[in-house]
Protein backbone atom coordinates (compact mmCIF):
# COMPACT_ATOMS: atom_id res chain seq x y z
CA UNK A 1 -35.01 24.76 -72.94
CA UNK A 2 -35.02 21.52 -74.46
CA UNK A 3 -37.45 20.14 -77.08
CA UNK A 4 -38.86 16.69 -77.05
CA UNK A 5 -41.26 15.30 -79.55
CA UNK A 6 -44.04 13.85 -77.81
CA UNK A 7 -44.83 10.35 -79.50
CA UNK A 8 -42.86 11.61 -81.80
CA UNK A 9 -43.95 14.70 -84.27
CA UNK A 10 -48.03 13.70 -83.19
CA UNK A 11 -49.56 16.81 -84.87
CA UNK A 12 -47.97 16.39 -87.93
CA UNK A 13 -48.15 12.41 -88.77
CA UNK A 14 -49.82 9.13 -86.52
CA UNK A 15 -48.91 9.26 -82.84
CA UNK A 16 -45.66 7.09 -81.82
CA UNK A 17 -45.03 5.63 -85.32
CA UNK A 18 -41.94 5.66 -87.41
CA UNK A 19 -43.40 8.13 -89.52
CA UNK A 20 -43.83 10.73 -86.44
CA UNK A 21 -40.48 9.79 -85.59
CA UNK A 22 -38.81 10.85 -88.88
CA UNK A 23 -40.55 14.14 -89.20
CA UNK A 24 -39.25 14.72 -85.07
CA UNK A 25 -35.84 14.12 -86.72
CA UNK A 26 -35.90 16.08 -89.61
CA UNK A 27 -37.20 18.58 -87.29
CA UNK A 28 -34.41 18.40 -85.56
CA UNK A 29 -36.06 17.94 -81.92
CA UNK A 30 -33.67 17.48 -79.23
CA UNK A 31 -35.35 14.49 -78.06
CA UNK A 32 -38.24 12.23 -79.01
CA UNK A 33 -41.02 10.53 -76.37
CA UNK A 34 -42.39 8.03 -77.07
CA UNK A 35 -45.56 4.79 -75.50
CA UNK A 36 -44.00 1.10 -74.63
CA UNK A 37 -45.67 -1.40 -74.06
CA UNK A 38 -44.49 -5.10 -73.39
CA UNK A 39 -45.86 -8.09 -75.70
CA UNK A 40 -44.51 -10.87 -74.23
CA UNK A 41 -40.59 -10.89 -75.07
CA UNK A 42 -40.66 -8.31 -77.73
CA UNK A 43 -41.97 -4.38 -76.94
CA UNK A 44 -43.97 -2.34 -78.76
CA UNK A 45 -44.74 1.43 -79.64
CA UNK A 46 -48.37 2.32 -78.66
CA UNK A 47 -49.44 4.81 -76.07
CA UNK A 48 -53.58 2.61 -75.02
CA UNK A 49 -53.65 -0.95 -73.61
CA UNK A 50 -56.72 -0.83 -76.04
CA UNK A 51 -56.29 -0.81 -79.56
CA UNK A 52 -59.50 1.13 -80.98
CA UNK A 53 -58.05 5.14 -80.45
CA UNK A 54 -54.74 4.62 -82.29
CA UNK A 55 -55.31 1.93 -84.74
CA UNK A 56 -57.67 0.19 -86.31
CA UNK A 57 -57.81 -2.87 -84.41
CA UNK A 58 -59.68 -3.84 -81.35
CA UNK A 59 -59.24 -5.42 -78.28
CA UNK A 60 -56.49 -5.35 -76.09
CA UNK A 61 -52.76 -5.64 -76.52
CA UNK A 62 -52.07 -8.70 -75.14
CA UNK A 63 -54.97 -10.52 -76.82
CA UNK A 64 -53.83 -10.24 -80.61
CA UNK A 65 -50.71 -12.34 -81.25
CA UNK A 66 -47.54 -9.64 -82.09
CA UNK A 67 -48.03 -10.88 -85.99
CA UNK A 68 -51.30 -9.45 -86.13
CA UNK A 69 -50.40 -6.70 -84.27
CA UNK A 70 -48.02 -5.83 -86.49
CA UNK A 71 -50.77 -5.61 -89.89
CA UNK A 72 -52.54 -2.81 -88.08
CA UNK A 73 -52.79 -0.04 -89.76
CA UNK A 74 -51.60 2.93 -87.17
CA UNK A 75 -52.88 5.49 -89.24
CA UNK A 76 -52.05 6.75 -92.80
CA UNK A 77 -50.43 3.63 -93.30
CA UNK A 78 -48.38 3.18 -90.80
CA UNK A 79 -47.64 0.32 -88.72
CA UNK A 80 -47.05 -0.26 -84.83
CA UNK A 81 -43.24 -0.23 -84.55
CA UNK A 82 -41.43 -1.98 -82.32
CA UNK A 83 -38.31 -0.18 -79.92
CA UNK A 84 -36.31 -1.80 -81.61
CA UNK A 85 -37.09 -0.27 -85.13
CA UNK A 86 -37.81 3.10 -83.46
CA UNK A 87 -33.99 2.77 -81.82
CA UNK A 88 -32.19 2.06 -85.19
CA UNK A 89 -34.34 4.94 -86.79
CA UNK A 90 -33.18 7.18 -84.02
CA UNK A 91 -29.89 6.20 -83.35
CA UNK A 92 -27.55 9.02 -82.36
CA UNK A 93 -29.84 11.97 -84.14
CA UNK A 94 -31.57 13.20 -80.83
CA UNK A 95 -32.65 11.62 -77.08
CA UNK A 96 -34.30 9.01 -76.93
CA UNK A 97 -37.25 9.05 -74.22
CA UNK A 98 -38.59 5.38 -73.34
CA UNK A 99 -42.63 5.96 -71.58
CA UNK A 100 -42.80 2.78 -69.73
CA UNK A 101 -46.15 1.78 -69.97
CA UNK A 102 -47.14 -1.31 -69.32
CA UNK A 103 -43.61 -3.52 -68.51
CA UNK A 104 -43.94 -6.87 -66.76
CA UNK A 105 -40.06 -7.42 -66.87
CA UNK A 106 -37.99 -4.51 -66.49
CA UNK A 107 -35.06 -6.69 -66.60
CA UNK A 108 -35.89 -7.63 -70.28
CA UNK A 109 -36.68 -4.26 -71.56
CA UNK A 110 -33.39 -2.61 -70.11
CA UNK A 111 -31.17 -5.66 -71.60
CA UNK A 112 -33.40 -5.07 -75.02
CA UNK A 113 -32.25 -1.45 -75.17
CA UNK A 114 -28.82 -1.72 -74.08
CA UNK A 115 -28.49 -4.55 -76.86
CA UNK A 116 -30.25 -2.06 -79.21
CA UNK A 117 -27.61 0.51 -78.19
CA UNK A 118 -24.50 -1.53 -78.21
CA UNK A 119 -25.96 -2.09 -82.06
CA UNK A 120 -26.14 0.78 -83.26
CA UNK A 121 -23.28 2.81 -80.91
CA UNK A 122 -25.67 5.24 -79.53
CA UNK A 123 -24.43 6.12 -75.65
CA UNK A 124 -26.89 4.77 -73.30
CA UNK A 125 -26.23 8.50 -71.71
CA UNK A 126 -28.78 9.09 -74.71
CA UNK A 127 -31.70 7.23 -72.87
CA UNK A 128 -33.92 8.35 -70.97
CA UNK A 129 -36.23 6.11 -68.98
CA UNK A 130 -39.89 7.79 -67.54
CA UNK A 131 -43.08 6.56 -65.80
CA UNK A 132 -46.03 7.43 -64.20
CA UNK A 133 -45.58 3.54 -63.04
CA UNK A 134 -42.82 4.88 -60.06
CA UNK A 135 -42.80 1.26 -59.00
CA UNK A 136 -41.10 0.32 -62.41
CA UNK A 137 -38.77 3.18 -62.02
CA UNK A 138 -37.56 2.15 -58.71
CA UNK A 139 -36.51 -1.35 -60.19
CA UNK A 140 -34.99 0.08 -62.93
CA UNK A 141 -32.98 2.52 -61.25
CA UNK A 142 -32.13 -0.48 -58.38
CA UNK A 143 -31.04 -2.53 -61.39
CA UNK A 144 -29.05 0.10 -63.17
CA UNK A 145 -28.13 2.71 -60.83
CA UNK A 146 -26.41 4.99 -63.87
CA UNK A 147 -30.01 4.85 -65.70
CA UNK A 148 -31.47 8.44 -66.09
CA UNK A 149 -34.98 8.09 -65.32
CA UNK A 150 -37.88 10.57 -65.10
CA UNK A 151 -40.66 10.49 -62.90
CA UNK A 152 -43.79 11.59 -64.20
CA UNK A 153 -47.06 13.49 -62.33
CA UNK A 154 -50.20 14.53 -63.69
CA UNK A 155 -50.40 16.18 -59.94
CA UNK A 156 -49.18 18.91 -57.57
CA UNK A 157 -48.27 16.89 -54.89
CA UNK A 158 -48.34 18.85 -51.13
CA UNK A 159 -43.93 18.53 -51.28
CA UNK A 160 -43.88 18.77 -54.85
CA UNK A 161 -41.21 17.36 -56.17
CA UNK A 162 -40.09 14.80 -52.84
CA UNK A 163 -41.08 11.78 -54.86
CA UNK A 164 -38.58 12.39 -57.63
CA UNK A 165 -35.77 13.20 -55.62
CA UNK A 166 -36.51 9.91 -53.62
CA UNK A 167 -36.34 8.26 -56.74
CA UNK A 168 -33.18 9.67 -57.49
CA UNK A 169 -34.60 10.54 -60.67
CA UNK A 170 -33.04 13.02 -62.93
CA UNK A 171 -36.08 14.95 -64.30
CA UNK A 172 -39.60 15.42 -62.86
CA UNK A 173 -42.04 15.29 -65.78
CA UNK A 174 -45.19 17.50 -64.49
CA UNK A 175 -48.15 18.05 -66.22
CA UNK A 176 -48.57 21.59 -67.40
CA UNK A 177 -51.93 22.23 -66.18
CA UNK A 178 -51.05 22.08 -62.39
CA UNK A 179 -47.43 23.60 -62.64
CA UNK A 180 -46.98 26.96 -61.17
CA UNK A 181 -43.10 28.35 -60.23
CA UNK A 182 -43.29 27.28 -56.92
CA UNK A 183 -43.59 23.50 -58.10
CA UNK A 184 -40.22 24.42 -60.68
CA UNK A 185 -38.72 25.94 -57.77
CA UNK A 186 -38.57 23.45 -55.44
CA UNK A 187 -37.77 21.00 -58.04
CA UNK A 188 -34.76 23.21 -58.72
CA UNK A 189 -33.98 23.21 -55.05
CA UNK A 190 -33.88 19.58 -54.89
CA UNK A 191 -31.35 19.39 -58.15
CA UNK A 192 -33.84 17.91 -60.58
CA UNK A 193 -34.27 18.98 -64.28
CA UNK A 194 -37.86 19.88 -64.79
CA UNK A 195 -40.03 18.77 -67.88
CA UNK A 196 -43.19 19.83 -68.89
CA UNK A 197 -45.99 17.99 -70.96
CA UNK A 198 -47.90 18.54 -73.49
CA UNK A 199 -46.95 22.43 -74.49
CA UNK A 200 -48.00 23.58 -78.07
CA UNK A 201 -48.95 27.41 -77.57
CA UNK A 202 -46.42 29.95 -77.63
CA UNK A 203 -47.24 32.35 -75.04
CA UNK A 204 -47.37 29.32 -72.61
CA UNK A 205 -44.02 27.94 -74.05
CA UNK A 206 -42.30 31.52 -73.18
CA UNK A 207 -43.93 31.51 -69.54
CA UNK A 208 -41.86 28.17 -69.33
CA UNK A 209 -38.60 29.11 -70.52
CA UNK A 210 -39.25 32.16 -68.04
CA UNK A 211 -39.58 29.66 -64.97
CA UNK A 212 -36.38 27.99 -65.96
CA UNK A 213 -38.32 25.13 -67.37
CA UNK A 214 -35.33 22.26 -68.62
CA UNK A 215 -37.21 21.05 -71.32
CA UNK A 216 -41.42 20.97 -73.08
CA UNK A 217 -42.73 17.99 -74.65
CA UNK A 218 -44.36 19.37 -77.66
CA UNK A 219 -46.65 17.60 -80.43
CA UNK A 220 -45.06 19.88 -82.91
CA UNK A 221 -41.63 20.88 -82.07
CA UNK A 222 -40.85 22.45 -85.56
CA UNK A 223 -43.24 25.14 -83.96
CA UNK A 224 -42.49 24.85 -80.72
CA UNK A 225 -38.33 25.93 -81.65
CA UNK A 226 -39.81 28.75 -84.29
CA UNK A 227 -41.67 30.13 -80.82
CA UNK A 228 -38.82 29.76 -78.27
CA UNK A 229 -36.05 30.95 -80.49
């Protein structure tokens, strides 16, 4: 069972900021998740369209110019990164796990990461592309039909995981609090991977593995591998 760090290491340092992303790393998470948001032709890491929870700005994204944006302070410190800084950081150390948040060209944003990638070698087999937005993913997935995408639920839709396999996706990212087996099942059945999000506890990361759970988005995936393993 996989680990992803979900915005990066969040329990440990300031969700989806470089520091976070360096402590997933040195953790050695398989992957790392982590919020984008477009800001006109650059994109951004933050997981609100309102500024307030994770920084200490206010207002909303679009309404700040990316300069002063970019003088936040994201916690202890930190700054908002950019994908592009949170690509180089990554490079070819784990995953990386693009939340498409708010996107108004998906065009732009999957030339941006290829570019990235090219960069800095990293396969684009390494990216993974997910959404609650399933709109977006459909473009994306029209546009690049190699993409790996996942589609994301905070549900338990009546045919589970239909939606996903209509997307062609690759995984199904399903909220923990309405999975049950039947819902991995059927996934499984339809040849999707299965993710899970957000897992911390133990005893509910071993019931996953149990199910045959792919892979657990975890705030703290130091603890998450001591529990698994």
């Amino acid at each position: 069972m996989l680990i992803f760090a979900h915005r990066g290491a969040s329990a440990l340092a300031p969700e989806n900021t470089l520091a976070a992303i360096n402590l997933a790393i040195d953790h050695q998470a398989d992957g790392i998740e982590f919020d984008v948001f477009q800001h006109e032709d650059e994109f951004i890491l933050i997981h609100d369209r309102w500024l307030h929870r994770t920084t200490d700005g206010q207002g909303q994204i679009n309404a700040i110019i990316l300069e002063e944006l970019r003088r936040l302070d994201a916690g202890d410190g930190q700054r908002i990164p950019t994908l592009y800084e949170a690509i180089q950081r990554i490079q070819t150390h784990c995953e990386i796990n693009i939340e498409i948040k708010g996107i108004e060209s998906v065009e732009l944003l999957v030339s941006y990461v290829e570019t990235a990638c090219a960069q800095f070698q990293i396969p684009l087999t390494n990216i993974l592309y997910s959404s609650f937005d399933h709109h977006l993913l459909q473009q994306l997935k029209s546009l690049r039909p190699t993409a790996r995408i996942g589609a994301l639920t905070a549900s338990k839709p009546v045919d589970y995981a239909a939606f996903a396999s209509e997307l062609n996706a690759e995984f199904i990212n399903a909220d923990v609090t309405f999975l049950d087996q039947a819902f991995v099942d059927d996934a499984k059945q339809r040849g999707l991977k299965i993710g899970v999000y957000t897992v911390d506890q133990a005893e509910e990361l071993m019931k996953l593995k149990k199910w045959g759970v792919d892979l657990v988005f975890c705030n703290n995936p130091l603890n998450a591998r001591a529990a698994i393993e």
